[in-house]
Protein backbone atom coordinates (compact mmCIF):
# COMPACT_ATOMS: atom_id res chain seq x y z
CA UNK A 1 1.36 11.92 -14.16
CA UNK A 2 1.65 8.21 -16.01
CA UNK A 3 2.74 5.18 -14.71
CA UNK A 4 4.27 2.98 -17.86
CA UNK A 5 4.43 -0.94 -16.89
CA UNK A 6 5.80 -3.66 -18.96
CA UNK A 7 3.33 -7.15 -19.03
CA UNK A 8 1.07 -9.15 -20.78
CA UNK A 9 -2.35 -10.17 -20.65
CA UNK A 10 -2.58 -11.27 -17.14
CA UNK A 11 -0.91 -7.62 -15.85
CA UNK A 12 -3.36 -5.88 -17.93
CA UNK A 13 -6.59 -8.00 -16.16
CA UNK A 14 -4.99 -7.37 -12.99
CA UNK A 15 -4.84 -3.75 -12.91
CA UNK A 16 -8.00 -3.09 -15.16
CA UNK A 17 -10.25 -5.76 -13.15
CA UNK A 18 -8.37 -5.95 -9.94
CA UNK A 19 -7.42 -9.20 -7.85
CA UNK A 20 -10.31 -11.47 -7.80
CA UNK A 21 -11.93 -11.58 -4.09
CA UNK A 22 -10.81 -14.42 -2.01
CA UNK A 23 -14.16 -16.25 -1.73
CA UNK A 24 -14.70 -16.26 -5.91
CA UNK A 25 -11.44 -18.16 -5.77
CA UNK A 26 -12.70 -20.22 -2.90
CA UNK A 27 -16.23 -20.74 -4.84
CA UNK A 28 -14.97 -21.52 -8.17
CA UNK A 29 -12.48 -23.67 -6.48
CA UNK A 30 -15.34 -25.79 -4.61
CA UNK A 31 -17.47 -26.39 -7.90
CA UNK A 32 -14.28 -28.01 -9.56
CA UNK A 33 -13.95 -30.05 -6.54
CA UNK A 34 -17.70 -31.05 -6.29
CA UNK A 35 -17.81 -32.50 -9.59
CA UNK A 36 -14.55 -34.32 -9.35
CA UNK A 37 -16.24 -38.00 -8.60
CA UNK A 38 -18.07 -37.88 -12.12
CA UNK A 39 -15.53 -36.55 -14.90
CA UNK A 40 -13.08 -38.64 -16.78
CA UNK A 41 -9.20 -39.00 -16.06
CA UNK A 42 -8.60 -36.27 -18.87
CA UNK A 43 -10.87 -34.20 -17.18
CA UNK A 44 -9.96 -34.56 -13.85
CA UNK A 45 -6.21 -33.48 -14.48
CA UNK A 46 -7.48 -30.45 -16.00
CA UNK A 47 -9.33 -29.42 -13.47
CA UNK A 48 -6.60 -30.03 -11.21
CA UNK A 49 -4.36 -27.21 -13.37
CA UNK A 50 -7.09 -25.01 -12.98
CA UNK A 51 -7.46 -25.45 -9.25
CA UNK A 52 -3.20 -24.62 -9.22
CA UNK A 53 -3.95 -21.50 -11.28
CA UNK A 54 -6.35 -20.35 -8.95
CA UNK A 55 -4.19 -21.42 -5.90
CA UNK A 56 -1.49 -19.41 -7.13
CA UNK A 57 -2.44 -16.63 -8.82
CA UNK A 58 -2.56 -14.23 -5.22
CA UNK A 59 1.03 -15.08 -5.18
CA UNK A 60 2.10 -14.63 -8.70
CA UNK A 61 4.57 -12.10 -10.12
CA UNK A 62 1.72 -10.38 -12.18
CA UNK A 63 -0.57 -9.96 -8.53
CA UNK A 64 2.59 -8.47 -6.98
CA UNK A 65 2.91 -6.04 -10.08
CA UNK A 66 -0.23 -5.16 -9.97
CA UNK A 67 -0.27 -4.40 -6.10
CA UNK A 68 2.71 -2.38 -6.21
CA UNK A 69 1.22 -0.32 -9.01
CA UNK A 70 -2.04 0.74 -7.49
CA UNK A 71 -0.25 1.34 -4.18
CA UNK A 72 2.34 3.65 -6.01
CA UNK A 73 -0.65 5.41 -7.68
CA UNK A 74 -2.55 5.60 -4.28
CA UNK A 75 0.78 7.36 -2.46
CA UNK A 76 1.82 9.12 -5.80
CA UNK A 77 1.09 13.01 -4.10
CA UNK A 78 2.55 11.91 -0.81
CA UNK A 79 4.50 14.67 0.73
CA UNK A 80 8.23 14.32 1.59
CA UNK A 81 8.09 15.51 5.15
CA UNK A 82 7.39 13.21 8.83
CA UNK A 83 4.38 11.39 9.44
CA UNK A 84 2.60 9.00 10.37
CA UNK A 85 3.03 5.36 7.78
CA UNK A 86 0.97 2.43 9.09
CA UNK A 87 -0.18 0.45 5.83
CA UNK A 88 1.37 -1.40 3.24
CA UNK A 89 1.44 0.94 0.39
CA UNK A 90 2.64 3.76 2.13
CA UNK A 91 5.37 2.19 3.67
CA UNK A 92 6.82 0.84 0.45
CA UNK A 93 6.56 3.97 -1.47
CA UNK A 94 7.29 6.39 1.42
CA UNK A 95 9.31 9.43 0.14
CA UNK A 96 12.77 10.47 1.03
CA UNK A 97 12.21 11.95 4.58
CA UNK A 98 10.42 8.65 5.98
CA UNK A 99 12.41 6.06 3.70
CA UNK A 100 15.68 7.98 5.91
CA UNK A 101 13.64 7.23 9.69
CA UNK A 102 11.96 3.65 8.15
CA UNK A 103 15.53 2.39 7.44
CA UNK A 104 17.00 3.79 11.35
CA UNK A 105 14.57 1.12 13.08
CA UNK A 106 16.85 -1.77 14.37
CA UNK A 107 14.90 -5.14 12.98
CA UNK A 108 15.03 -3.13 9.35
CA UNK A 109 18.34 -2.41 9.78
CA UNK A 110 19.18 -6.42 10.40
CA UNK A 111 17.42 -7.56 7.46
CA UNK A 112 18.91 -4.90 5.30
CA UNK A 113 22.24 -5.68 6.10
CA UNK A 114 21.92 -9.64 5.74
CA UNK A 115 19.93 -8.21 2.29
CA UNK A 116 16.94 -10.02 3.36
CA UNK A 117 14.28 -7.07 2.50
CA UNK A 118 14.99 -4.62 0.10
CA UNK A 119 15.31 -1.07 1.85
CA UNK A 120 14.04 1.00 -1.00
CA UNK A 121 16.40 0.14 -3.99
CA UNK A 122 18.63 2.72 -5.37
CA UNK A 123 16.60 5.70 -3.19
CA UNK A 124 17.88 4.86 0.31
CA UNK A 125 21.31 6.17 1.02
CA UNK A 126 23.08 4.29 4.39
CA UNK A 127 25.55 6.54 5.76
CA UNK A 128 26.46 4.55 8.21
CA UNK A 129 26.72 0.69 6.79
CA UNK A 130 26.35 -1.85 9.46
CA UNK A 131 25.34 0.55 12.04
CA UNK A 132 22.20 -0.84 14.13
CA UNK A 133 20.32 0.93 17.01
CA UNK A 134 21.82 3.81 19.25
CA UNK A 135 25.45 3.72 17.53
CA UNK A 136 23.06 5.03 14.32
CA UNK A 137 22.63 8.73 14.04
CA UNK A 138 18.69 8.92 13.04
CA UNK A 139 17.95 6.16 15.70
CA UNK A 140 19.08 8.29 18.09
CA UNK A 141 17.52 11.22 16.83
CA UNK A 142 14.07 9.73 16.84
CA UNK A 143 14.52 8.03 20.57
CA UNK A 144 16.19 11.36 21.87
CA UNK A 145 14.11 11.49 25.63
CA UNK A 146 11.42 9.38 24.53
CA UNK A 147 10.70 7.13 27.03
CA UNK A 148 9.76 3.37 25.63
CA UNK A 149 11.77 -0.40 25.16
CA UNK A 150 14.36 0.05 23.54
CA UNK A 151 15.97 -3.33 21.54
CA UNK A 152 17.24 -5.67 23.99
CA UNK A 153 15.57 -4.13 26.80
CA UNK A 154 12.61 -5.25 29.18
CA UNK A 155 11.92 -2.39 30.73
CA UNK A 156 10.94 1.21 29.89
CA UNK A 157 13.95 3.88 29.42
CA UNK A 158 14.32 7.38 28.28
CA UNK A 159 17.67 8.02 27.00
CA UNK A 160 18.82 11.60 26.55
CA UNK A 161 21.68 12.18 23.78
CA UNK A 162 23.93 15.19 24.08
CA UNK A 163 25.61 15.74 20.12
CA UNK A 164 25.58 18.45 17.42
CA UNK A 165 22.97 17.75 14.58
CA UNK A 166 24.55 17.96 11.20
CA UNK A 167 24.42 21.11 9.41
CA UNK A 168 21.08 22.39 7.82
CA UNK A 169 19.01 19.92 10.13
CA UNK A 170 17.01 20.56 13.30
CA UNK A 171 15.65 18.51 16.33
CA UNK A 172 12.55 16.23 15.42
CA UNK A 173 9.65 17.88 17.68
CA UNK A 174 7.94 15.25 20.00
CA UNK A 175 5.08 14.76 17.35
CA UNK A 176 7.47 14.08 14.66
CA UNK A 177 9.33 11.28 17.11
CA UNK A 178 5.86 9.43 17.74
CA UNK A 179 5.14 9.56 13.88
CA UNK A 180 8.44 7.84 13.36
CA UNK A 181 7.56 5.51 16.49
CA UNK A 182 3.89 4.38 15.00
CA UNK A 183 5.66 4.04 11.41
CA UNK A 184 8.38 1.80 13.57
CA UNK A 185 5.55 -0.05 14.85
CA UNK A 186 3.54 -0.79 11.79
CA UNK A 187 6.98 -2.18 9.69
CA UNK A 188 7.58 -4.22 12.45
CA UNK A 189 4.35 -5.73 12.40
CA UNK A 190 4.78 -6.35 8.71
CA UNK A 191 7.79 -7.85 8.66
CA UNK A 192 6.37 -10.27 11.32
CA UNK A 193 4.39 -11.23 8.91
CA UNK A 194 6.65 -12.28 6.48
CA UNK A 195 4.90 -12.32 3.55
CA UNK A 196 5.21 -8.62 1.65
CA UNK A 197 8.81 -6.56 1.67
CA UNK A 198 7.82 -3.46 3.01
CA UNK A 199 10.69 -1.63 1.80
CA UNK A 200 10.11 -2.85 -1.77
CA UNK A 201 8.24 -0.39 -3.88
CA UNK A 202 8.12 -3.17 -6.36
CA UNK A 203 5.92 -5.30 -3.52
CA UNK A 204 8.49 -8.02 -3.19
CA UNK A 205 8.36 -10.81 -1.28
CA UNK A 206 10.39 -11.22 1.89
């Protein structure tokens, strides 16, 4: 299977060379520094524009591109059934199944619906818009008896929901809820973060 991406020169170093490692930027940044007291005005300024390049480059359009490419690649034979998500790339480019339990977890929910992350483009379908937390139908599915905080709660709690499942589907087995629950986990932890979308197959910025 190809992957087709539109870019210039920089895309094309990115994804044949790879991001440069942080301490070559921090070395290469150091010698223009070192030899600042002894070069000319002219000089000086340019190496100031090549100390912004360097600065940022990490945080350019063409990095994300390239990030978000590799990662696709990386998760391109990923099964569309429950498990486990926990890094970056998988997250982003989780399939159907996962993109349906990523988007149930409350804080995701938030940002989606004040369109502050990106909750998978055109792939995610909300059947229930503005629905957070138990009033959500695959919130509750994944919580169903599990016994852990729920939002807005200090203390441990195992709620028990009694409702038919929609036709064609089945309970989640236990091992299935504690796959969603680490995935829950590891978003939240990202999103903490603040700096990469998560949801954004496209490695957006939050």
């Amino acid at each position: 299977m190809s992957a087709f991406i539109m870019g210039g020169d920089d895309a094309f170093d990115m994804l044949a060379f790879g991001e440069p490692h942080p301490d070559t930027v921090t070395f290469l940044t150091e010698c223009n520094e070192r030899v600042s007291t002894s070069i000319s005005e002219t000089s000086r300024r340019f190496r100031e524009s090549v100390s912004d390049m360097y600065r940022s480059f990490n945080a350019s359009s063409t990095a994300r591109l390239a990030r978000a490419v590799t990662r696709k690649i990386s998760n391109i034979w990923s099964d569309d059934v429950v498990k486990p998500l926990v890094d970056i790339g998988a997250l982003q480019h989780a399939r159907i199944t996962m993109q349906r339990y990523i988007m149930a977890e409350p804080t995701v929910r938030e940002l989606y619906h004040q369109q502050r992350c990106d909750g998978y483009s055109d792939s995610y379908v909300d059947e229930y818009p503005k629905v957070i937390g138990v009033g959500h139908y695959d919130y509750r599915r994944v919580t169903h008896g599990v016994c852990f905080k729920h939002k807005d709660s200090d203390v441990m709690q195992s709620i028990t929901y009694y409702e038919g499942l929609k036709s064609g589907e089945r309970n989640l087995h236990v091992s299935e809820q504690a796959d969603i629950l680490n995935t829950w986990d590891a978003v939240k932890s990202l999103l903490e973060d603040g700096s990469e979308d998560p949801t954004s197959k496209y490695n957006a910025a939050l």
